[in-house]
C-alpha atoms as a PDB file:
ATOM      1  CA  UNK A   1      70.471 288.991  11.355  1.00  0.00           C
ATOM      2  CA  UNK A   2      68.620 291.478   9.057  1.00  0.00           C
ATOM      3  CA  UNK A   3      66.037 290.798   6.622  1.00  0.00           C
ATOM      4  CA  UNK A   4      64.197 292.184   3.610  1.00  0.00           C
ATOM      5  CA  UNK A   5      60.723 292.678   5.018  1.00  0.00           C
ATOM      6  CA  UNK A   6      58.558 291.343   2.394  1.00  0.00           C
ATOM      7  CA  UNK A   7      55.561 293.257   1.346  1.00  0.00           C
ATOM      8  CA  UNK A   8      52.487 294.023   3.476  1.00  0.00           C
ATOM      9  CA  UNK A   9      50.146 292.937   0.848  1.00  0.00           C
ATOM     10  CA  UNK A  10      51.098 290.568  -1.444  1.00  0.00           C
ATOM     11  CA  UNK A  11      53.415 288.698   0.823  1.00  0.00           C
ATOM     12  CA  UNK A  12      55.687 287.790  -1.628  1.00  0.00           C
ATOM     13  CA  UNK A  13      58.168 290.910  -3.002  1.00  0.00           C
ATOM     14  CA  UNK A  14      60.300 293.298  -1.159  1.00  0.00           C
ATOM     15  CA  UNK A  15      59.123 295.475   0.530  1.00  0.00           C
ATOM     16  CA  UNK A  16      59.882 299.693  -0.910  1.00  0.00           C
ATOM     17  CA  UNK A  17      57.572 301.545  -0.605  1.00  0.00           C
ATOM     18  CA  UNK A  18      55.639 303.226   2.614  1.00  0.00           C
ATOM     19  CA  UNK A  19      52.083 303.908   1.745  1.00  0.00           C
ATOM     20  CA  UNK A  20      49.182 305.188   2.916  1.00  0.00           C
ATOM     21  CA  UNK A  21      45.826 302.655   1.917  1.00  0.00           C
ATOM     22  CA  UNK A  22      42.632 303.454   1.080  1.00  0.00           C
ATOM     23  CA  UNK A  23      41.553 299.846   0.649  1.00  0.00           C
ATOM     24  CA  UNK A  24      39.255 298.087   3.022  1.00  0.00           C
ATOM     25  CA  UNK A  25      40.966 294.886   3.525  1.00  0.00           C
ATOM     26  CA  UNK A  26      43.958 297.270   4.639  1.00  0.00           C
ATOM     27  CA  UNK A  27      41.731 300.385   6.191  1.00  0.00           C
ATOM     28  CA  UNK A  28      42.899 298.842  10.136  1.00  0.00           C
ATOM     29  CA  UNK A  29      46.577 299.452   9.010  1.00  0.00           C
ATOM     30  CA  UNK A  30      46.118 302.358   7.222  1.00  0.00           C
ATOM     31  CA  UNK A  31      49.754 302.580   7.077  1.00  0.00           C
ATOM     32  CA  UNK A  32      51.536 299.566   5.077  1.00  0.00           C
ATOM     33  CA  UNK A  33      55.057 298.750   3.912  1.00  0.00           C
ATOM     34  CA  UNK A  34      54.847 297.538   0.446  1.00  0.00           C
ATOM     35  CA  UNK A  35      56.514 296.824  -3.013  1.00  0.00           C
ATOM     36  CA  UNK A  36      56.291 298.819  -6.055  1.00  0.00           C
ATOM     37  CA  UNK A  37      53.818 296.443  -7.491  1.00  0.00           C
ATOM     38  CA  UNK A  38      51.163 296.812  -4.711  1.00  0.00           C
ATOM     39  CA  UNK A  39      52.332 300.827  -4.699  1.00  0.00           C
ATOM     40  CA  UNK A  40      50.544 301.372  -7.812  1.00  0.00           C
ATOM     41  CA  UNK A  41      47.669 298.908  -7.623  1.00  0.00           C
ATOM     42  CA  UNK A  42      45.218 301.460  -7.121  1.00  0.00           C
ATOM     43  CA  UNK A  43      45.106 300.730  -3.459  1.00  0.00           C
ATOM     44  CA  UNK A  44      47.069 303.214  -1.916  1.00  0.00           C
ATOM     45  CA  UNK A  45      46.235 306.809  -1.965  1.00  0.00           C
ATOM     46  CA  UNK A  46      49.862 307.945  -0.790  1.00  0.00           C
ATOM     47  CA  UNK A  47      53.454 306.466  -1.318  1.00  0.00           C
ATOM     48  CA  UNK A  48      57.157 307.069  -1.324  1.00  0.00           C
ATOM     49  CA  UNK A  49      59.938 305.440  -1.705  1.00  0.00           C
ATOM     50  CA  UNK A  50      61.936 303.484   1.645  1.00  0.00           C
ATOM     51  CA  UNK A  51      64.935 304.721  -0.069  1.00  0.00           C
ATOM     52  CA  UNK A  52      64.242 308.669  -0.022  1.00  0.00           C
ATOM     53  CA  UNK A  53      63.183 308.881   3.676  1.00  0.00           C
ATOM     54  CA  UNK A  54      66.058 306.782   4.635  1.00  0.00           C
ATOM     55  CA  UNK A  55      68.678 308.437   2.407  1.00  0.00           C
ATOM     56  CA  UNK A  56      70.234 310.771   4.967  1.00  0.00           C
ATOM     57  CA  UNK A  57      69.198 312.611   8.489  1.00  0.00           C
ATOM     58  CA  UNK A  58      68.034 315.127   6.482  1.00  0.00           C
ATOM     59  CA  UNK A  59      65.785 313.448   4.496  1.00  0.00           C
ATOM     60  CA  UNK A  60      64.090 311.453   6.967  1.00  0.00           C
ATOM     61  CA  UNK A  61      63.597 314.645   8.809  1.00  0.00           C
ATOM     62  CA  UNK A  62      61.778 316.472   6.051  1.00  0.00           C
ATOM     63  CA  UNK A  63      59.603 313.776   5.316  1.00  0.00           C
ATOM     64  CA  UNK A  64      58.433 313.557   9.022  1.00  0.00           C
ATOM     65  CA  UNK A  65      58.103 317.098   8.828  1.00  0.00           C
ATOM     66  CA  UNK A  66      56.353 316.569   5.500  1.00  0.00           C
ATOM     67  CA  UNK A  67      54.260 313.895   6.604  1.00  0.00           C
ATOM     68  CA  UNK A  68      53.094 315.748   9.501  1.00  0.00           C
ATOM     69  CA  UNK A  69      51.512 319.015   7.672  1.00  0.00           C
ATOM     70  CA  UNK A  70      49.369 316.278   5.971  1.00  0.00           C
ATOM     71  CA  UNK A  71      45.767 317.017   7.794  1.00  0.00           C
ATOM     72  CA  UNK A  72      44.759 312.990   7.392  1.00  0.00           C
ATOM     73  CA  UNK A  73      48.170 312.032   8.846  1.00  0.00           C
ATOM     74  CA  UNK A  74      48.284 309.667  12.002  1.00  0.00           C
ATOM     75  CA  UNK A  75      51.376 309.689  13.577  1.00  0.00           C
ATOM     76  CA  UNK A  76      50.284 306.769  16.222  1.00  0.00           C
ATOM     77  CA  UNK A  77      49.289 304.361  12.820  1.00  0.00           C
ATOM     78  CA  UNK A  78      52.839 305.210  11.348  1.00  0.00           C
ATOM     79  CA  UNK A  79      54.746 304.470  13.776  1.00  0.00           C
ATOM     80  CA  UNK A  80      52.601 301.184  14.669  1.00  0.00           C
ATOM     81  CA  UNK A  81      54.436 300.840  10.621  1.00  0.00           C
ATOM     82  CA  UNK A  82      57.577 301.183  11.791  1.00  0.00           C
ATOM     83  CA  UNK A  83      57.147 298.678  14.593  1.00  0.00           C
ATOM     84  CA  UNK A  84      56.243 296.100  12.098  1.00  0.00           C
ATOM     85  CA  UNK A  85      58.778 296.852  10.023  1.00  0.00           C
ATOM     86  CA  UNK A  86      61.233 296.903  12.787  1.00  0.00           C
ATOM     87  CA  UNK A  87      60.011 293.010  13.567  1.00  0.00           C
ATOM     88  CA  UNK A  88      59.704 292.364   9.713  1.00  0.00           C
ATOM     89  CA  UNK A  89      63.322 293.363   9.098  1.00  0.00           C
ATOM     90  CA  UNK A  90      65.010 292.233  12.509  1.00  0.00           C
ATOM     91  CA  UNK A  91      65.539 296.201  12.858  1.00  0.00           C
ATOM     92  CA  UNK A  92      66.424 295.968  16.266  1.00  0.00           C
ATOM     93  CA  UNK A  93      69.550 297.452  18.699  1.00  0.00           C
ATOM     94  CA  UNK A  94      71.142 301.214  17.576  1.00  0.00           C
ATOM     95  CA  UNK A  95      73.849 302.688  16.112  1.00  0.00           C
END
């Protein structure tokens, strides 16, 4: 059964957002999944929206592309994201 992973840092709202932290409690994650409230907390140095890079193929393709022209992007911490996530949100199996 899927869930709604609940936010990385408070714990307690859905989760929205992907975002890139700048905070030390977070600095071993780097890479978080969080809700809009912890998004703009002054945390987080880089977000978007779960919804855009999911919308379509297309989408999730330019943001990876995106993504990985950023020179402070770590491919190895956002996917270690995605893992949670995938354990967070009982994302498991394939279409």
């Amino acid at each position: 059964m899927e869930h709604k992973p609940k936010c990385e840092m408070c714990k307690k709202s859905e989760a929205k957002y992907f975002a890139h932290s700048v905070s030390v409690e977070y600095s071993s994650l780097e890479w978080l999944f969080v809700c809009g409230r912890c998004a703009n907390a002054g945390h987080i140095k880089y977000d978007f929206e779960m919804s855009r890079f999911f919308a379509n193929k297309h989408s999730t393709i330019d943001w990876m592309a995106h993504l990985n022209e950023k020179n402070w992007f770590s491919p190895r911490a956002f996917f270690n994201m995605f893992k949670r996530l995938r354990a967070a949100g009982n994302y498991y199996g394939g279409a």
